[in-house]
C-alpha atoms as a PDB file:
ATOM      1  CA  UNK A   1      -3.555  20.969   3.846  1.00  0.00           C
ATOM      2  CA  UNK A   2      -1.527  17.481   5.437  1.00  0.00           C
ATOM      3  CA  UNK A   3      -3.922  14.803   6.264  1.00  0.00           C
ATOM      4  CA  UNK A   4      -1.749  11.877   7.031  1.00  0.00           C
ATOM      5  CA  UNK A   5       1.570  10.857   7.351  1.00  0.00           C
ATOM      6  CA  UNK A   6       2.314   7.444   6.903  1.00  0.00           C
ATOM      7  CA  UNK A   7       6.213   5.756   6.685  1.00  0.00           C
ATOM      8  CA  UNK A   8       6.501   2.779   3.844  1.00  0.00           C
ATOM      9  CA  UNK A   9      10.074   1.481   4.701  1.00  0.00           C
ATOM     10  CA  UNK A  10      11.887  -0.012   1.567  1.00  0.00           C
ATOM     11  CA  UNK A  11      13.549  -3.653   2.824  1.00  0.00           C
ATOM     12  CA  UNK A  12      14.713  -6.626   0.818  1.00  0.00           C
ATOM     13  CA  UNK A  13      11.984  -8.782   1.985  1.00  0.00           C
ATOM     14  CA  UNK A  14       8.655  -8.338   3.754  1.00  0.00           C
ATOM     15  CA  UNK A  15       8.078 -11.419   4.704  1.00  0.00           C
ATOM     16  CA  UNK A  16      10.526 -12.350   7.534  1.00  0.00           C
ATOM     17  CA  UNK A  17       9.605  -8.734   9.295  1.00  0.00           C
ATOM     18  CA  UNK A  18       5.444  -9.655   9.504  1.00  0.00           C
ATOM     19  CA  UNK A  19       5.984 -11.777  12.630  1.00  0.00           C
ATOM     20  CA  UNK A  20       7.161  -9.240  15.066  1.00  0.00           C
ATOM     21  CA  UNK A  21       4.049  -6.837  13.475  1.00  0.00           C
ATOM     22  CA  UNK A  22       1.718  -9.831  14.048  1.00  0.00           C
ATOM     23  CA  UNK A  23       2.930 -10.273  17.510  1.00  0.00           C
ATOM     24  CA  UNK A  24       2.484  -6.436  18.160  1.00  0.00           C
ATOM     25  CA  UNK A  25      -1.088  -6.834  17.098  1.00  0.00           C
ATOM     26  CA  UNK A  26      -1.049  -5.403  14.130  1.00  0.00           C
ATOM     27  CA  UNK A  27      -3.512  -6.334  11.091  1.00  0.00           C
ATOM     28  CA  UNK A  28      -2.504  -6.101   7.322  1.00  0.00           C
ATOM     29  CA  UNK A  29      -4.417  -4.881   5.540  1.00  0.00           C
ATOM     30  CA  UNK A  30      -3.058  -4.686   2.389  1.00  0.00           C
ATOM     31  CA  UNK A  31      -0.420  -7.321   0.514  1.00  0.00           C
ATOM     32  CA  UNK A  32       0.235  -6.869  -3.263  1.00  0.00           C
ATOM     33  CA  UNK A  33       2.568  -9.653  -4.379  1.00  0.00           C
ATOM     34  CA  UNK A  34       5.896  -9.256  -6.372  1.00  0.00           C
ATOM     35  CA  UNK A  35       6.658 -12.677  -8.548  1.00  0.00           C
ATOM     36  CA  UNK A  36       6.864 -15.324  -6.077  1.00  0.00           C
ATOM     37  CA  UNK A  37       6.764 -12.719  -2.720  1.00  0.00           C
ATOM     38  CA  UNK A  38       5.061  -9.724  -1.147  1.00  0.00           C
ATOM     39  CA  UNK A  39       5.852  -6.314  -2.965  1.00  0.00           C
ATOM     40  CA  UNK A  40       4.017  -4.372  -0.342  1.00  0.00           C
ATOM     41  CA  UNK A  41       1.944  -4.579   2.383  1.00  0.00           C
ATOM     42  CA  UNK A  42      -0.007  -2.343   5.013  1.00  0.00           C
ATOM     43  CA  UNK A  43      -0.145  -2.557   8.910  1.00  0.00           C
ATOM     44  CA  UNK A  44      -2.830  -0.922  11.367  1.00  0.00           C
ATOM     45  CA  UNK A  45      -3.123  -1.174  14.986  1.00  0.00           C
ATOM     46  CA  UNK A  46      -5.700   1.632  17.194  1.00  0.00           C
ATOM     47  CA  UNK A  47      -5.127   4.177  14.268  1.00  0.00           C
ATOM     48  CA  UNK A  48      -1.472   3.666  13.649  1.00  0.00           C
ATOM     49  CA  UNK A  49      -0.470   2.906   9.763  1.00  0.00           C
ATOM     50  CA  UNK A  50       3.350   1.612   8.368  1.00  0.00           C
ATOM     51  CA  UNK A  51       3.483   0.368   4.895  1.00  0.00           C
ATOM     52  CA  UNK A  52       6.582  -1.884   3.895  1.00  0.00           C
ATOM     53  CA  UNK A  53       7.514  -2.035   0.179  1.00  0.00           C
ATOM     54  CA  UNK A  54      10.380  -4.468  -1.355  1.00  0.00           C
ATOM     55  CA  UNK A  55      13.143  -3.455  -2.961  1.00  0.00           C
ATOM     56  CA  UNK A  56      12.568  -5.388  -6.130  1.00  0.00           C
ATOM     57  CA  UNK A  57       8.468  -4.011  -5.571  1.00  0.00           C
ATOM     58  CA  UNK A  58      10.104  -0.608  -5.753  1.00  0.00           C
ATOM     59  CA  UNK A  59      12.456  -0.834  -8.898  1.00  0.00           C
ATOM     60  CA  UNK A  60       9.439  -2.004 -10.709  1.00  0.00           C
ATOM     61  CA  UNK A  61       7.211   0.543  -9.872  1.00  0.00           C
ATOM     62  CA  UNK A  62       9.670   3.650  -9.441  1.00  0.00           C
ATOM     63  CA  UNK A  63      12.898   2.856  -9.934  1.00  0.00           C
ATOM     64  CA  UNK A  64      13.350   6.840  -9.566  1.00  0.00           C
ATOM     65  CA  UNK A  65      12.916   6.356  -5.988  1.00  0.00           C
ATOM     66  CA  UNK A  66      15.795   4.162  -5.574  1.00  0.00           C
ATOM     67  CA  UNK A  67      18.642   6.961  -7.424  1.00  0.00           C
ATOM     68  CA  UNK A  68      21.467   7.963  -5.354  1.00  0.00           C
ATOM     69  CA  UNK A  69      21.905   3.945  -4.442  1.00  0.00           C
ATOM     70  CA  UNK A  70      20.025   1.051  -2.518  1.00  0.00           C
ATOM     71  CA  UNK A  71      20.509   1.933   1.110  1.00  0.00           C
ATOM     72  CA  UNK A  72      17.750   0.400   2.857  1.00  0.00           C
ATOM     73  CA  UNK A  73      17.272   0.092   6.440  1.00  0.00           C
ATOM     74  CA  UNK A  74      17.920   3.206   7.832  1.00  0.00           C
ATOM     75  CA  UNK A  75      14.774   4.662   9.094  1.00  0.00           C
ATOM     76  CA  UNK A  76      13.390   5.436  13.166  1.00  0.00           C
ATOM     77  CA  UNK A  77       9.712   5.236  13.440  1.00  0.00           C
ATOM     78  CA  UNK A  78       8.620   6.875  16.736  1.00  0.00           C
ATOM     79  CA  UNK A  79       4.887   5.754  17.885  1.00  0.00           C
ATOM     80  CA  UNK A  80       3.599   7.254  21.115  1.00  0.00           C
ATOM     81  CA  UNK A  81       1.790   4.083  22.909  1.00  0.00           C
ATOM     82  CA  UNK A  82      -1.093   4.744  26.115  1.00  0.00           C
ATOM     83  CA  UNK A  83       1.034   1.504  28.275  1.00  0.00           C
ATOM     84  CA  UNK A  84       4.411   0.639  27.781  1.00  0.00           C
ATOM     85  CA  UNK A  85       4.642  -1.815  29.607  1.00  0.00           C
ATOM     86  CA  UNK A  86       1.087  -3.886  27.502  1.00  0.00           C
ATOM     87  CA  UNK A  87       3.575  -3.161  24.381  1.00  0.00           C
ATOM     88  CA  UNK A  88       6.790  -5.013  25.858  1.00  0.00           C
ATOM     89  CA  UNK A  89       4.736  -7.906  26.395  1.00  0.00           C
ATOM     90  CA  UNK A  90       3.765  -8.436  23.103  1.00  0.00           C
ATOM     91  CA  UNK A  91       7.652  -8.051  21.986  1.00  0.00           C
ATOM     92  CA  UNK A  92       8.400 -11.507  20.755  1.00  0.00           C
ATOM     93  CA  UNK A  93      11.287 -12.957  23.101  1.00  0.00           C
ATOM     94  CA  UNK A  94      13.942 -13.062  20.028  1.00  0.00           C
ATOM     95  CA  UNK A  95      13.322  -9.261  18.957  1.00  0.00           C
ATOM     96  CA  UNK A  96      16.273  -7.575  18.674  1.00  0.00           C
ATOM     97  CA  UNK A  97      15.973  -5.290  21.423  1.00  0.00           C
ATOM     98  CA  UNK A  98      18.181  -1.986  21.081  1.00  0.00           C
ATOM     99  CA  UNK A  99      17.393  -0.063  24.181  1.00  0.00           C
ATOM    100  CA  UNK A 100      14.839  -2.332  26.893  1.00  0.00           C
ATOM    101  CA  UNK A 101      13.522   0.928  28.757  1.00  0.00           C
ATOM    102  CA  UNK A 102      14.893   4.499  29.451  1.00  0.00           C
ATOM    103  CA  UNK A 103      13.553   7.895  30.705  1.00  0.00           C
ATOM    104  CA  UNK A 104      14.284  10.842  28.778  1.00  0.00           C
ATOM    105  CA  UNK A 105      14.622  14.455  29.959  1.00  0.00           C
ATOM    106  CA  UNK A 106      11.378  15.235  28.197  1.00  0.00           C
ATOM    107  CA  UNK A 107       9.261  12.849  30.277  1.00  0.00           C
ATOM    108  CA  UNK A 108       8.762   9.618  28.087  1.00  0.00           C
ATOM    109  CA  UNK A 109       9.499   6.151  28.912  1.00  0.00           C
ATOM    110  CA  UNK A 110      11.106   4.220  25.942  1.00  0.00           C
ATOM    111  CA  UNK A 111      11.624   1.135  24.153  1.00  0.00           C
ATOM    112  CA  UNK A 112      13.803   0.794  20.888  1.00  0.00           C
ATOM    113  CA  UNK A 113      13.830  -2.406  19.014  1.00  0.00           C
ATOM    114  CA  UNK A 114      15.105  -3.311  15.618  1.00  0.00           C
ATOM    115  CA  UNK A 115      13.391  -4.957  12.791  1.00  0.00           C
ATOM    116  CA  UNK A 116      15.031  -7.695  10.565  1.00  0.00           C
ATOM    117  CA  UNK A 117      15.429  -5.228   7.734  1.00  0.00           C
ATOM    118  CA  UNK A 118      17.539  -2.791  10.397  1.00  0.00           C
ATOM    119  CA  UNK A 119      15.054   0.117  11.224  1.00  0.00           C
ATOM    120  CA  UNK A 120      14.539   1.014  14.692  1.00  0.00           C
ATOM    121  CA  UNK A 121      11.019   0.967  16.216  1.00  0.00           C
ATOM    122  CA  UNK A 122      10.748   3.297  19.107  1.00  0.00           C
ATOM    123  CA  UNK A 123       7.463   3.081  21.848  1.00  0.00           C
ATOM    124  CA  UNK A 124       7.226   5.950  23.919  1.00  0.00           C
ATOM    125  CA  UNK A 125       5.033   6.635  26.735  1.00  0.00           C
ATOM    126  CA  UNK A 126       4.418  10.152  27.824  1.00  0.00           C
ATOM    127  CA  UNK A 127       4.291  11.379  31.228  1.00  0.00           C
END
């Protein structure tokens, strides 16, 4: 029945959060612009998909989306990675780092970092 579950995170502007994708390794894949910027765009690394949309991108398309208010920036995305450690070198050195590296009761090792639209990216490696 589900297939695929992939997070598009709503943010004011795409642009200044592609850098710390880049350094991460990721490709895009997609980029639809919006007037003078990008409304949308699609990232893939090793099977791994997040999609970011603009705000403005949004109100033109489905404004429905947006009822309730504009709060943007809210989201966790949790991606399961083979070698922590290969991912925190590729974290640029001005990424704002929430948590650097914990071990949870459930066995991971973890990284949290933030991106410049204020949703948390956390790396886990299982035990």
């Amino acid at each position: 029945m589900f297939k695929k579950l992939t997070p598009v995170l709503i943010v004011h502007a795409i642009e200044p959060i592609l850098p710390l994708w880049d350094a991460l390794g990721f490709t895009r894949v997609a980029e639809v612009p919006n007037g003078g910027a990008l409304g949308f765009v699609i990232l893939v690394r090793d099977g791994v998909e997040v999609m970011y949309q603009s705000l403005e991108s949004v109100r033109g398309d489905e404004p429905k989306v947006l009822e309730g208010g504009d709060r943007i920036g809210g989201a966790t995305l949790f991606i399961e990675v083979e070698d922590l450690d290969a991912v925190t070198a590729l974290v640029p050195q001005d990424a704002d780092v929430v948590v650097r590296r914990r071990t949870t009761s459930y066995g991971a090792t973890e990284m949290f970092i933030r991106d410049l639209a204020g949703n948390v990216i956390a790396f886990a490696q299982m035990s």
